[in-house]
N, C-alpha and C. Protein backbone atom coordinates (compact mmCIF):
# COMPACT_ATOMS: atom_id res chain seq x y z
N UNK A 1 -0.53 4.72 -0.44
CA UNK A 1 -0.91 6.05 -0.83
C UNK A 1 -0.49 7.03 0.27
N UNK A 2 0.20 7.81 -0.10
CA UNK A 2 0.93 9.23 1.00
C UNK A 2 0.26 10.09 1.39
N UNK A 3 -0.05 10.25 2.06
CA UNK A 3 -1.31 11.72 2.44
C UNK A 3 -0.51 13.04 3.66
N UNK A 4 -1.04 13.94 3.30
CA UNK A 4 -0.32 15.09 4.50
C UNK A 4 -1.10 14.68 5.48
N UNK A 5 -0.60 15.46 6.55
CA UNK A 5 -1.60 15.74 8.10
C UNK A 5 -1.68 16.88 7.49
N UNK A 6 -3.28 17.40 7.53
CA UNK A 6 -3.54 18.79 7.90
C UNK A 6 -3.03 19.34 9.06
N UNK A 7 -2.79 20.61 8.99
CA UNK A 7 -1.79 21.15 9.97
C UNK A 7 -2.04 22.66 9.88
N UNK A 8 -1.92 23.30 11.18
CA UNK A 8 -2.21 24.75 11.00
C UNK A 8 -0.81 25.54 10.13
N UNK A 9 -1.37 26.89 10.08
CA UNK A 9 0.00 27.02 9.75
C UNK A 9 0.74 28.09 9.76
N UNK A 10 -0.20 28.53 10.76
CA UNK A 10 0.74 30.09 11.36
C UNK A 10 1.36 29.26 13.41
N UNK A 11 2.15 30.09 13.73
CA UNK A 11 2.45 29.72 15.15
C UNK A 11 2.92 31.15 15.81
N UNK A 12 2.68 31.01 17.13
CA UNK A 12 3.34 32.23 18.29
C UNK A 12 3.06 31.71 19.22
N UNK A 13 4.20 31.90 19.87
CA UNK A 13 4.95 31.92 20.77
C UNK A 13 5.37 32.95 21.56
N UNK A 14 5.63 32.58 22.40
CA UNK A 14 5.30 34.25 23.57
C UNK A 14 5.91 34.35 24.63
N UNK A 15 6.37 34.81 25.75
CA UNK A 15 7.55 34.65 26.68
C UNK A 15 7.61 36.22 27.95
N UNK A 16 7.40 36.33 28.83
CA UNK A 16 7.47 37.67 29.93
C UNK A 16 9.54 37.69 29.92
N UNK A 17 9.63 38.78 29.29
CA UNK A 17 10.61 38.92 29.89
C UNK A 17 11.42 40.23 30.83
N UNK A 18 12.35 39.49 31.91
CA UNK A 18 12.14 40.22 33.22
C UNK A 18 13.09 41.13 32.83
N UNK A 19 12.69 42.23 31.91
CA UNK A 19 13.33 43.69 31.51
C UNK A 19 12.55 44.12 31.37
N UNK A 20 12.68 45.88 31.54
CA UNK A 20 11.82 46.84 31.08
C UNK A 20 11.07 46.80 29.35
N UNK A 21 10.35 47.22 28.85
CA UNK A 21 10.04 47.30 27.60
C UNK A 21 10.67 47.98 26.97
N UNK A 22 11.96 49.06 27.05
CA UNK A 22 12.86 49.90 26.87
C UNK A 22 14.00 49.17 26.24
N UNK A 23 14.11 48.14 27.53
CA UNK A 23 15.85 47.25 26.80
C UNK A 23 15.59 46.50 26.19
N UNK A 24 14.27 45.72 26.12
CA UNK A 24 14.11 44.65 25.15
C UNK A 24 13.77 45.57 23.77
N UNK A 25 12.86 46.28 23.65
CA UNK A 25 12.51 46.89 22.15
C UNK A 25 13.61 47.28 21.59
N UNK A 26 14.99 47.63 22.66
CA UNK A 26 16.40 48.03 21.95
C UNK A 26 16.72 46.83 20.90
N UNK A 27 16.51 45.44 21.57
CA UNK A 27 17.41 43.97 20.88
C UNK A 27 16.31 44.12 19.59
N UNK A 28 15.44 44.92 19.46
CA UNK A 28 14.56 43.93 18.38
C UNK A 28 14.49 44.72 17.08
N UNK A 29 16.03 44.30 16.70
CA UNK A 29 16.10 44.92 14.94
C UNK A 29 16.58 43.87 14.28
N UNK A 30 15.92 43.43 12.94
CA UNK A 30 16.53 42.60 12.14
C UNK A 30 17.54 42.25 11.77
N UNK A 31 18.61 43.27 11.79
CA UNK A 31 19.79 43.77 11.59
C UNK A 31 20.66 43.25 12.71
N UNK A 32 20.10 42.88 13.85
CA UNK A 32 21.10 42.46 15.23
C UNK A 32 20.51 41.81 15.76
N UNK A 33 19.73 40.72 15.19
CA UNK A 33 19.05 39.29 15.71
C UNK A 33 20.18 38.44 15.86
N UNK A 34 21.33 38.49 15.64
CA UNK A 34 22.61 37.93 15.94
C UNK A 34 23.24 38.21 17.20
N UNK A 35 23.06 39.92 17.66
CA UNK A 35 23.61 40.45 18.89
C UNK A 35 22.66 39.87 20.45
N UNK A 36 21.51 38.62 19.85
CA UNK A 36 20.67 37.65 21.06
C UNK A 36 20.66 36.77 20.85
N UNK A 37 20.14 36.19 19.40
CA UNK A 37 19.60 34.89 19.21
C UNK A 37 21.58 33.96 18.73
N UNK A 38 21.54 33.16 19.64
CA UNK A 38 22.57 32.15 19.61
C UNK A 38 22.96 31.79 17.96
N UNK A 39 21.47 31.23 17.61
CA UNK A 39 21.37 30.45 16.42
C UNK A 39 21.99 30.91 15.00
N UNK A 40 21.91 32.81 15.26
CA UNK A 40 22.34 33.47 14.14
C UNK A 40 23.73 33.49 14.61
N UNK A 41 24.97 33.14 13.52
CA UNK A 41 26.27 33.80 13.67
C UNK A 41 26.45 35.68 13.34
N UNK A 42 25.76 35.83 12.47
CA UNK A 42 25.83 36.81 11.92
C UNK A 42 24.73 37.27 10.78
N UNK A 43 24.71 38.73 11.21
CA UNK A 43 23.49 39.44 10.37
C UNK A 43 23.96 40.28 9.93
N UNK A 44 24.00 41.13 8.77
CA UNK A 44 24.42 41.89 7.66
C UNK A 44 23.52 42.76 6.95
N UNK A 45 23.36 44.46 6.67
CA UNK A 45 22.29 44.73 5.04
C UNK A 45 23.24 43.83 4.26
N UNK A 46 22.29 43.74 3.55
CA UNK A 46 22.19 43.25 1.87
C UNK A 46 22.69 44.14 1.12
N UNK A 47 23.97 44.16 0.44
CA UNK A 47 24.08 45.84 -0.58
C UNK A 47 23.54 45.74 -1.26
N UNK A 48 23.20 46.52 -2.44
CA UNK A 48 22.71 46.78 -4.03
C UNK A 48 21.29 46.65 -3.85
N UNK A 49 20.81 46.42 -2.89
CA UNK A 49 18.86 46.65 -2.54
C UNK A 49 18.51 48.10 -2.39
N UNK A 50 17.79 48.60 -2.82
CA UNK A 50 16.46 49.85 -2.54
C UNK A 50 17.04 50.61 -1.66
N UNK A 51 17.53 51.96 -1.14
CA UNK A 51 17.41 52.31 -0.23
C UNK A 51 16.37 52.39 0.64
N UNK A 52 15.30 52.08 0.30
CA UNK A 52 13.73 52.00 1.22
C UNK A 52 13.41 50.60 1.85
N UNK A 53 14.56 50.13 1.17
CA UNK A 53 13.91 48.46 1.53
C UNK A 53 15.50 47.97 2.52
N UNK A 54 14.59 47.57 3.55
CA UNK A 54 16.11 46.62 4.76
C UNK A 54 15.87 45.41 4.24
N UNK A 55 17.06 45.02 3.75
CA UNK A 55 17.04 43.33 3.33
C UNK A 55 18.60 43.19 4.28
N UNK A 56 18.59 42.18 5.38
CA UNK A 56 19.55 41.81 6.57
C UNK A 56 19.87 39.95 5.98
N UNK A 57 20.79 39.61 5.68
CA UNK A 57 21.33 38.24 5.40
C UNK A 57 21.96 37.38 6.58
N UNK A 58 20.88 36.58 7.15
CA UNK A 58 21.29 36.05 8.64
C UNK A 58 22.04 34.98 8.03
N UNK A 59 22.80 34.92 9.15
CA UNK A 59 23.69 33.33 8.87
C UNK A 59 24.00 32.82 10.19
N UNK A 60 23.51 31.36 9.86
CA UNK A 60 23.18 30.49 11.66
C UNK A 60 23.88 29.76 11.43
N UNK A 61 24.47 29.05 12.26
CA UNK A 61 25.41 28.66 12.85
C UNK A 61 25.12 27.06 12.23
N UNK A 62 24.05 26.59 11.62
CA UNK A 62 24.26 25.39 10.86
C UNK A 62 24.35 25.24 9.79
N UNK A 63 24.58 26.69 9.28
CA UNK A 63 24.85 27.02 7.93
C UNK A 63 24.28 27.55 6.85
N UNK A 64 23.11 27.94 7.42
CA UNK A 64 21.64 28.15 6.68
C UNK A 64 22.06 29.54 6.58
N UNK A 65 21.53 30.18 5.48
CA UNK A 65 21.53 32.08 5.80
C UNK A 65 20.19 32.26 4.76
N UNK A 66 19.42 32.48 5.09
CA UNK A 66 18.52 33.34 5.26
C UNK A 66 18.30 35.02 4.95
N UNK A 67 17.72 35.65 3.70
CA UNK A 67 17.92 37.02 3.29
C UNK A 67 16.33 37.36 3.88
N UNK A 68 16.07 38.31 5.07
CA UNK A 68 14.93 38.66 5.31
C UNK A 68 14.36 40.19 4.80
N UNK A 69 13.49 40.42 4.26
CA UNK A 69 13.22 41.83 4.62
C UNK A 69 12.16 42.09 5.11
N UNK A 70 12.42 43.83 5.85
CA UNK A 70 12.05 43.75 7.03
C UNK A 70 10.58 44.54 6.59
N UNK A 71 9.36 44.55 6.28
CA UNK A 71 7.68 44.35 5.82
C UNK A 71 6.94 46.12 6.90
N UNK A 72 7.54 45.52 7.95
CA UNK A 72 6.75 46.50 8.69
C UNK A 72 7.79 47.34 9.99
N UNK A 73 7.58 47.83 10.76
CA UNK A 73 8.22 48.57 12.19
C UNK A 73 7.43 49.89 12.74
N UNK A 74 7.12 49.01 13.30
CA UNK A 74 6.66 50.29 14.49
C UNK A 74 7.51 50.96 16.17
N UNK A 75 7.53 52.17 15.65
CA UNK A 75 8.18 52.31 17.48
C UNK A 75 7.26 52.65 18.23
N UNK A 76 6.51 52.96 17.47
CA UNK A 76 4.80 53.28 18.78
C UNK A 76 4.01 51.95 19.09
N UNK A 77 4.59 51.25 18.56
CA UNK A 77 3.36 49.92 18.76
C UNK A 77 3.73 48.65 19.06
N UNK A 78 5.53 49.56 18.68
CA UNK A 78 6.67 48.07 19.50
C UNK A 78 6.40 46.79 18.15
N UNK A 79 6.63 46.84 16.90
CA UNK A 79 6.59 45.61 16.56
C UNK A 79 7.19 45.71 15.56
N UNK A 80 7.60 44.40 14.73
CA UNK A 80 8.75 44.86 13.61
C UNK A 80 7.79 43.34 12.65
N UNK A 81 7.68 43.81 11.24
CA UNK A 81 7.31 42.05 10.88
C UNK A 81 8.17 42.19 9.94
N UNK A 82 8.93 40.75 9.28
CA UNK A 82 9.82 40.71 8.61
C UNK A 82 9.41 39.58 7.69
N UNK A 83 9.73 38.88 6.70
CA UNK A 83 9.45 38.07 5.79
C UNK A 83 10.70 37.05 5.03
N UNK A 84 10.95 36.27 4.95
CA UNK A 84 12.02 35.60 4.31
C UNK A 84 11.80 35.74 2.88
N UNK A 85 12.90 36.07 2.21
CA UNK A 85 12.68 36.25 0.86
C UNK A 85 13.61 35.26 -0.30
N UNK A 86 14.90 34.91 0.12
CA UNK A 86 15.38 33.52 -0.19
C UNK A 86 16.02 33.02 1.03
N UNK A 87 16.89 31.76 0.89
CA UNK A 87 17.16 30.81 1.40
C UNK A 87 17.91 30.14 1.00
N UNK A 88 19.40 29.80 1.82
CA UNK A 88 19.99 28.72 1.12
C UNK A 88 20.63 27.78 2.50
N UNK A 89 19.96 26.35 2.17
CA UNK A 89 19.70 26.08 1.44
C UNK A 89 18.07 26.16 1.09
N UNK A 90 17.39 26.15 0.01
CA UNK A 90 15.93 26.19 -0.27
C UNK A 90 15.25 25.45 0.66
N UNK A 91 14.01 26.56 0.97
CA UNK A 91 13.12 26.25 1.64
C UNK A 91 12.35 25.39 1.05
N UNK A 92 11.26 24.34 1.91
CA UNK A 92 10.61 23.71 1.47
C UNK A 92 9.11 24.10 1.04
N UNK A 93 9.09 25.45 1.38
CA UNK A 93 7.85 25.89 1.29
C UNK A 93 7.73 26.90 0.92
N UNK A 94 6.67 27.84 1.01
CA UNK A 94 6.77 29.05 -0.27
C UNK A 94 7.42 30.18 0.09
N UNK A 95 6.64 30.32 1.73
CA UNK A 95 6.99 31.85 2.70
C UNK A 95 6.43 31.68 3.66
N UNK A 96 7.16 33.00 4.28
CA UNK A 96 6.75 33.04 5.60
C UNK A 96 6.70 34.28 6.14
N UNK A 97 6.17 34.86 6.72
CA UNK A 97 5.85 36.31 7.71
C UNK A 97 5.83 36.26 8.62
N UNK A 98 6.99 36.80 9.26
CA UNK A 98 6.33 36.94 11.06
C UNK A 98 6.45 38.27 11.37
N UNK A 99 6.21 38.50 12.96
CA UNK A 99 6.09 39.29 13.40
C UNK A 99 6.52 39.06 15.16
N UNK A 100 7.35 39.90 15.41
CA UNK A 100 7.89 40.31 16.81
C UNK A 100 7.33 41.43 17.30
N UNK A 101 6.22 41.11 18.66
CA UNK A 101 5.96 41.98 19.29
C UNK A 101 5.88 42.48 20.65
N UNK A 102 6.27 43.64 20.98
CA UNK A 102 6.69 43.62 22.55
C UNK A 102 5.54 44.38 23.23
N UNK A 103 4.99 44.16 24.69
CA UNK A 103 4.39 44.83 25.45
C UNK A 103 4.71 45.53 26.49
N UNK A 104 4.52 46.10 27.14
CA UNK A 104 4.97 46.81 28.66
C UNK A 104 4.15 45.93 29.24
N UNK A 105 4.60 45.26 30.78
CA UNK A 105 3.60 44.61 31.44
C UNK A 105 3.44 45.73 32.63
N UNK A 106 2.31 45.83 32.77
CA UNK A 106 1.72 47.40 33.85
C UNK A 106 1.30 47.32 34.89
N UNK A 107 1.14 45.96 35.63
CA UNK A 107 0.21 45.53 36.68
C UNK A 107 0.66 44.24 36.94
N UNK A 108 0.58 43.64 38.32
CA UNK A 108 0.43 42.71 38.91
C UNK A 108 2.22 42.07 38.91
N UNK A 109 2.26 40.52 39.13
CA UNK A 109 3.40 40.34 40.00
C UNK A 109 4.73 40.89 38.77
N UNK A 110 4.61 40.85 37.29
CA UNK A 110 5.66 40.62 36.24
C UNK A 110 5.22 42.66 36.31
N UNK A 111 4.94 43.27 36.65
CA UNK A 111 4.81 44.84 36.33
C UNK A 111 6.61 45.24 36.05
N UNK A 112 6.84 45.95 34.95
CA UNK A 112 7.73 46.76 34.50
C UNK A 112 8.52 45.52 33.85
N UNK A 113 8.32 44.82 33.57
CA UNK A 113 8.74 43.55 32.63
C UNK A 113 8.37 43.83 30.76
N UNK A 114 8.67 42.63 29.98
CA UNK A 114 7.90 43.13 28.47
C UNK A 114 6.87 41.21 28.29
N UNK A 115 6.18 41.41 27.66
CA UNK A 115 5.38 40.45 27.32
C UNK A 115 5.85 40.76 25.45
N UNK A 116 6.40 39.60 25.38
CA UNK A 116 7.02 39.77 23.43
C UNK A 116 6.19 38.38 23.30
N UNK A 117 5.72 38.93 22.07
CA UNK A 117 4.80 37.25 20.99
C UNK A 117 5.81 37.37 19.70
N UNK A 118 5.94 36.13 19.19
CA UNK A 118 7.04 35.59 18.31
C UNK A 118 5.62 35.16 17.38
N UNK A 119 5.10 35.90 16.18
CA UNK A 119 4.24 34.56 15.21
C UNK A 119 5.01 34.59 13.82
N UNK A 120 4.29 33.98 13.03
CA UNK A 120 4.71 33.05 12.02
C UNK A 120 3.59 32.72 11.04
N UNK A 121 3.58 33.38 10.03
CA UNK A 121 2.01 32.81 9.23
C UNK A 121 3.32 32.40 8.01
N UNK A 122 2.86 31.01 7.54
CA UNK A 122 3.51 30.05 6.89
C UNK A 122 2.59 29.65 5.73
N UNK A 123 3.12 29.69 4.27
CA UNK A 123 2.27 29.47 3.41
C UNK A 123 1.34 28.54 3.31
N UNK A 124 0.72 27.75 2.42
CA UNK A 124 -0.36 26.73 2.53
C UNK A 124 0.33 25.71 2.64
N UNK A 125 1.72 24.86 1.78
CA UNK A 125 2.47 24.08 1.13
C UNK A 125 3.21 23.97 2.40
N UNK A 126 3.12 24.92 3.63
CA UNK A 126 4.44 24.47 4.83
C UNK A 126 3.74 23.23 5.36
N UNK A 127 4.26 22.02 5.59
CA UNK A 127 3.76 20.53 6.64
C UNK A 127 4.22 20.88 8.03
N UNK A 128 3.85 20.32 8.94
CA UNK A 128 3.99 20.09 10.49
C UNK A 128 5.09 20.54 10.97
N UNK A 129 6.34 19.44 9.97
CA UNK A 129 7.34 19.70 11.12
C UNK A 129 8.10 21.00 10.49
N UNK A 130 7.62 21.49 9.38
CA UNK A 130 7.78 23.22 9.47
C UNK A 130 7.24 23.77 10.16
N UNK A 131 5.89 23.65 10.71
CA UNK A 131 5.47 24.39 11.96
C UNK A 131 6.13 24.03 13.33
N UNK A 132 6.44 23.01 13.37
CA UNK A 132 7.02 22.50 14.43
C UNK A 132 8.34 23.28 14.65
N UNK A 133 9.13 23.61 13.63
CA UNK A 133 10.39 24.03 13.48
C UNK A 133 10.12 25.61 14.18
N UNK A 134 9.49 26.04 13.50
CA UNK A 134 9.21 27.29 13.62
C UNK A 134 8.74 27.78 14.82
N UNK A 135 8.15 26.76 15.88
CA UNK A 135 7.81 27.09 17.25
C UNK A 135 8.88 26.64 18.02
N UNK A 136 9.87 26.11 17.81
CA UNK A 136 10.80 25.83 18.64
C UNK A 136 12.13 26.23 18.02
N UNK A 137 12.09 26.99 17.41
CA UNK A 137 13.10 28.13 16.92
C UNK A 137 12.44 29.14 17.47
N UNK A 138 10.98 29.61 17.63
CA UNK A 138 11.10 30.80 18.11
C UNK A 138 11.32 30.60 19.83
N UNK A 139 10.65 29.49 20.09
CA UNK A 139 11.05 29.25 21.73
C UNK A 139 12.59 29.69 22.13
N UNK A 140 13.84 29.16 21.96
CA UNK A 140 14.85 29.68 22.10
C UNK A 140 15.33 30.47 21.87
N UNK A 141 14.71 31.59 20.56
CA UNK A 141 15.40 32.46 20.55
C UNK A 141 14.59 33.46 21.86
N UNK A 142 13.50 33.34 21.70
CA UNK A 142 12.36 34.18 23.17
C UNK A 142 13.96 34.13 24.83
N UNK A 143 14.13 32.82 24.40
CA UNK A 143 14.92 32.43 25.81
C UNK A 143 16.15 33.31 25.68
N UNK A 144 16.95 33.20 24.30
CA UNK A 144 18.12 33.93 24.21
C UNK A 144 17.96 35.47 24.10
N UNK A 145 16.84 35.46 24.27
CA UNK A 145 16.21 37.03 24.14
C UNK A 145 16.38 37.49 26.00
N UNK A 146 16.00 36.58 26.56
CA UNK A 146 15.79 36.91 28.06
C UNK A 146 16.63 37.11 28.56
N UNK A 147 17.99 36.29 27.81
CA UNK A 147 19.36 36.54 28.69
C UNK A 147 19.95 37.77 28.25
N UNK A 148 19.60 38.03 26.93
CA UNK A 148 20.11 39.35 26.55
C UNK A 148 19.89 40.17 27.30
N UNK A 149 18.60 40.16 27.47
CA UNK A 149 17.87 41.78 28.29
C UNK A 149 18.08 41.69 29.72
N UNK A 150 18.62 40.44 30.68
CA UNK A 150 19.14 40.67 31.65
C UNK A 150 20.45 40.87 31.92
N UNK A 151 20.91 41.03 30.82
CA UNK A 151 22.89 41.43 30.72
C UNK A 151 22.75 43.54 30.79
């Protein structure tokens, strides 16, 4: 008899990185998650969508592309949340929401740095090693984020 592991099923992930909050909030548009993160070859709008609505079609480098749109953005509050809306090839699970958010760090040894959280709330139907995936996809891209903002 097959049984799941219960499993949480949101994740974040989080990372100081040694740039101002200025150059990093520059990298963080849906639209140019390609111009940091390794994993994406290329990010694109979507034509024939809404003018109100950003739908960006990532395509990673193992072949996967991914149509996100982008849910929320703030420039006062530094955060962007975006949502996957298809997938090819198909996801195993229903959806997903995250959210990229950046801080100013103001004090102590990391001061004038950004503190960014990477989360992920994942439908009921996502298992483990979708969460698993999802924290160590955002881990590297956090990293390919760091090298960006020190170029």
């Amino acid at each position: 008899m097959a049984s799941n592991i219960p499993t949480s099923t949101s994740v974040l992930e989080s990372a100081v990185i040694e740039a101002p909050l200025s150059k990093v909030w520059h990298l963080i548009k849906i639209q140019e998650f390609d111009k940091f993160w390794s994993a994406i070859q290329s990010a694109d709008y979507v034509k024939g969508t809404s003018p109100e609505t950003d739908i960006v079609r990532w395509k990673f480098t193992d072949g996967t592309e991914l149509e996100v749109k982008q849910e929320e953005h703030s420039a006062i509050d530094h955060y962007i949340t975006y949502s996957v809306i298809t997938s090819q090839p198909a996801l195993t699970y229903s959806s997903v929401v995250s959210t990229v958010r950046c801080f100013p760090v103001t004090s102590g040894k990391h001061e004038g740095h950004t503190y960014v959280q990477w989360s992920g709330n994942f439908s009921s139907d996502a298992d483990a090693s979708v969460i698993q995936d999802g924290k160590y996809k955002r881990r590297e891209a956090l990293a390919d984020l760091a090298k960006a903002a020190a170029k």
